[in-house]
C-alpha atoms as a PDB file:
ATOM      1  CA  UNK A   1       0.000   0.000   0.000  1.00  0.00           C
ATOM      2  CA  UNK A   2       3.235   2.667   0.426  1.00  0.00           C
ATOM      3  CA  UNK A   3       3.924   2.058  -3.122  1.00  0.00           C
ATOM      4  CA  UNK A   4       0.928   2.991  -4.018  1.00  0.00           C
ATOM      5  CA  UNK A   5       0.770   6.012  -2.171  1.00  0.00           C
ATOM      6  CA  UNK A   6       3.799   6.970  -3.214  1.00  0.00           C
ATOM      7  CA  UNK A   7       2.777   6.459  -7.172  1.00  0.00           C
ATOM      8  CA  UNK A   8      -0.027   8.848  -6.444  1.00  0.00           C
ATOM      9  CA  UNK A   9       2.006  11.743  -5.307  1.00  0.00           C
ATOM     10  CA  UNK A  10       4.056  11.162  -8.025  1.00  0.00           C
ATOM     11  CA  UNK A  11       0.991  11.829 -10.569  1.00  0.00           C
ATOM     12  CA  UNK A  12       0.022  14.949  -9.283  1.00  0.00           C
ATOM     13  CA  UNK A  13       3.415  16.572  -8.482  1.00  0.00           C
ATOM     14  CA  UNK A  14       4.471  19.555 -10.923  1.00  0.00           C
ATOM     15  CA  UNK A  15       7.415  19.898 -12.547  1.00  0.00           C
ATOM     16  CA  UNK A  16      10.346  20.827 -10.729  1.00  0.00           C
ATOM     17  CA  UNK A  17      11.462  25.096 -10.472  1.00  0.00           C
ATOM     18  CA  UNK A  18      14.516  24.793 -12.162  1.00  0.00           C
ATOM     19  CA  UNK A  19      13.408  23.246 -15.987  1.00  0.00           C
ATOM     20  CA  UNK A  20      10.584  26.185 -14.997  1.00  0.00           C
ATOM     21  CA  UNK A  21      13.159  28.401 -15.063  1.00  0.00           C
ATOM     22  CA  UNK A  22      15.274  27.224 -17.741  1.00  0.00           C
ATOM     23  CA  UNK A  23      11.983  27.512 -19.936  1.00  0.00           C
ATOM     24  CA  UNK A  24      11.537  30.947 -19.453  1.00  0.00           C
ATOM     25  CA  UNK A  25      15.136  32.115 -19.437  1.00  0.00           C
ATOM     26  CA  UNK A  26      15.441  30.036 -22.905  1.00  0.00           C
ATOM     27  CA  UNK A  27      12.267  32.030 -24.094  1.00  0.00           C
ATOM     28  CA  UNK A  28      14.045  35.411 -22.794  1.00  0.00           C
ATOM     29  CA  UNK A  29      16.856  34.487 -24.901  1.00  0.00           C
ATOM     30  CA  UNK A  30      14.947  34.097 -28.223  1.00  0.00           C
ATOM     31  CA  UNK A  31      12.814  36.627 -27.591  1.00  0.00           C
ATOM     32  CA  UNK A  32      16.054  39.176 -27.296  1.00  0.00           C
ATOM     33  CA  UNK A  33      17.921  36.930 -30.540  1.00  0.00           C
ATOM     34  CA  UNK A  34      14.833  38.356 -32.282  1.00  0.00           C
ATOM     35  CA  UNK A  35      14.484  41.334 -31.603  1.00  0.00           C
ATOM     36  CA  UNK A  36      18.266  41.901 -32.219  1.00  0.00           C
ATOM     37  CA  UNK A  37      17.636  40.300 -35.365  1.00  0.00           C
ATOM     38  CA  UNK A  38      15.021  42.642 -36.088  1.00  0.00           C
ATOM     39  CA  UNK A  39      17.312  45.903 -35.600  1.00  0.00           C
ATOM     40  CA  UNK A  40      20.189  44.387 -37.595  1.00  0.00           C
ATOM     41  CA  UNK A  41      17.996  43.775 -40.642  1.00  0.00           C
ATOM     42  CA  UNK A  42      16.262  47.167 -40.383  1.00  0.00           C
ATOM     43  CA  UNK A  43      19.059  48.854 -40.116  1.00  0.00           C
ATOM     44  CA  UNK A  44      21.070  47.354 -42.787  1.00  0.00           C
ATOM     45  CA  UNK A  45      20.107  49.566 -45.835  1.00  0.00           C
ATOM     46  CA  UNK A  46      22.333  52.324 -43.381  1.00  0.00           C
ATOM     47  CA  UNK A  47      25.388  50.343 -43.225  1.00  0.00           C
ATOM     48  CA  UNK A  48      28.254  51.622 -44.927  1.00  0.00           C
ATOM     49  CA  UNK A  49      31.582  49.487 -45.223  1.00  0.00           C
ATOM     50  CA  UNK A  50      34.241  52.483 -45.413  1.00  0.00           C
ATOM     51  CA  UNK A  51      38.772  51.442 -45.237  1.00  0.00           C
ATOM     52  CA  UNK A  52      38.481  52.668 -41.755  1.00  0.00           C
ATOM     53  CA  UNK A  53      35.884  50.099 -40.523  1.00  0.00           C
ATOM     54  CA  UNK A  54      31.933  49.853 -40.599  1.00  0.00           C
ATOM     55  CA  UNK A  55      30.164  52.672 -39.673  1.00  0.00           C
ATOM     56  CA  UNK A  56      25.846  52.911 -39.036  1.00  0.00           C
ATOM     57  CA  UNK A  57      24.641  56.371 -41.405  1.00  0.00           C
ATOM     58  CA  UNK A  58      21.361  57.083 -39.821  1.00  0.00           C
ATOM     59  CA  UNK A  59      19.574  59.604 -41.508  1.00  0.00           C
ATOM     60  CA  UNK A  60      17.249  60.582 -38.706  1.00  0.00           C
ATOM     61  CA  UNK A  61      20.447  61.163 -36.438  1.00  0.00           C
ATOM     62  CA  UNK A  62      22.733  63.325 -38.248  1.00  0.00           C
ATOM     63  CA  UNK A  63      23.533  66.467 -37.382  1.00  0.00           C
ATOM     64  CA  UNK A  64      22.042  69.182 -39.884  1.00  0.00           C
ATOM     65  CA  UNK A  65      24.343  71.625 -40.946  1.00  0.00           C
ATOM     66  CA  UNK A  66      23.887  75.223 -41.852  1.00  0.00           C
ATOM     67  CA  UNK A  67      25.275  76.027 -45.789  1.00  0.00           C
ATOM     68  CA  UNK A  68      25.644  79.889 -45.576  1.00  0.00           C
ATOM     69  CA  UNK A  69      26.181  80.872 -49.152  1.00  0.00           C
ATOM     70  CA  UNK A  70      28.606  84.150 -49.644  1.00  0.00           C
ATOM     71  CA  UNK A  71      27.376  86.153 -52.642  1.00  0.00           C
END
């Protein structure tokens, strides 16, 4: 009769905390491998491969200049 008693809690016991936790820190990590993902291939069309190295060309943050034309 122990053994069967002991089956039974065995049925209805969760899962143990840490595969809980490996779960979600596995989803955390694929969740931020996409979204880096993401940025990388949004940004790509700005990417400029110069001698000096790589450099990101964002329109949005250059800094506008002032022409002054001398007549």
């Amino acid at each position: 009769m122990t053994d069967d008693r002991r089956r039974d809690r065995r049925i209805y016991r969760t899962g143990h905390p840490w595969r809980t936790a490996l779960i979600v820190l596995a989803v955390l990590v694929v969740a931020a491998v996409l979204i880096f993902w993401g940025i990388v291939a949004s940004f790509r069309k700005y990417i400029v491969y110069t001698d000096d190295g790589v450099k990101l060309e964002v329109p949005w943050l250059q800094r506008e200049t002032e022409t002054v034309i001398e007549e």
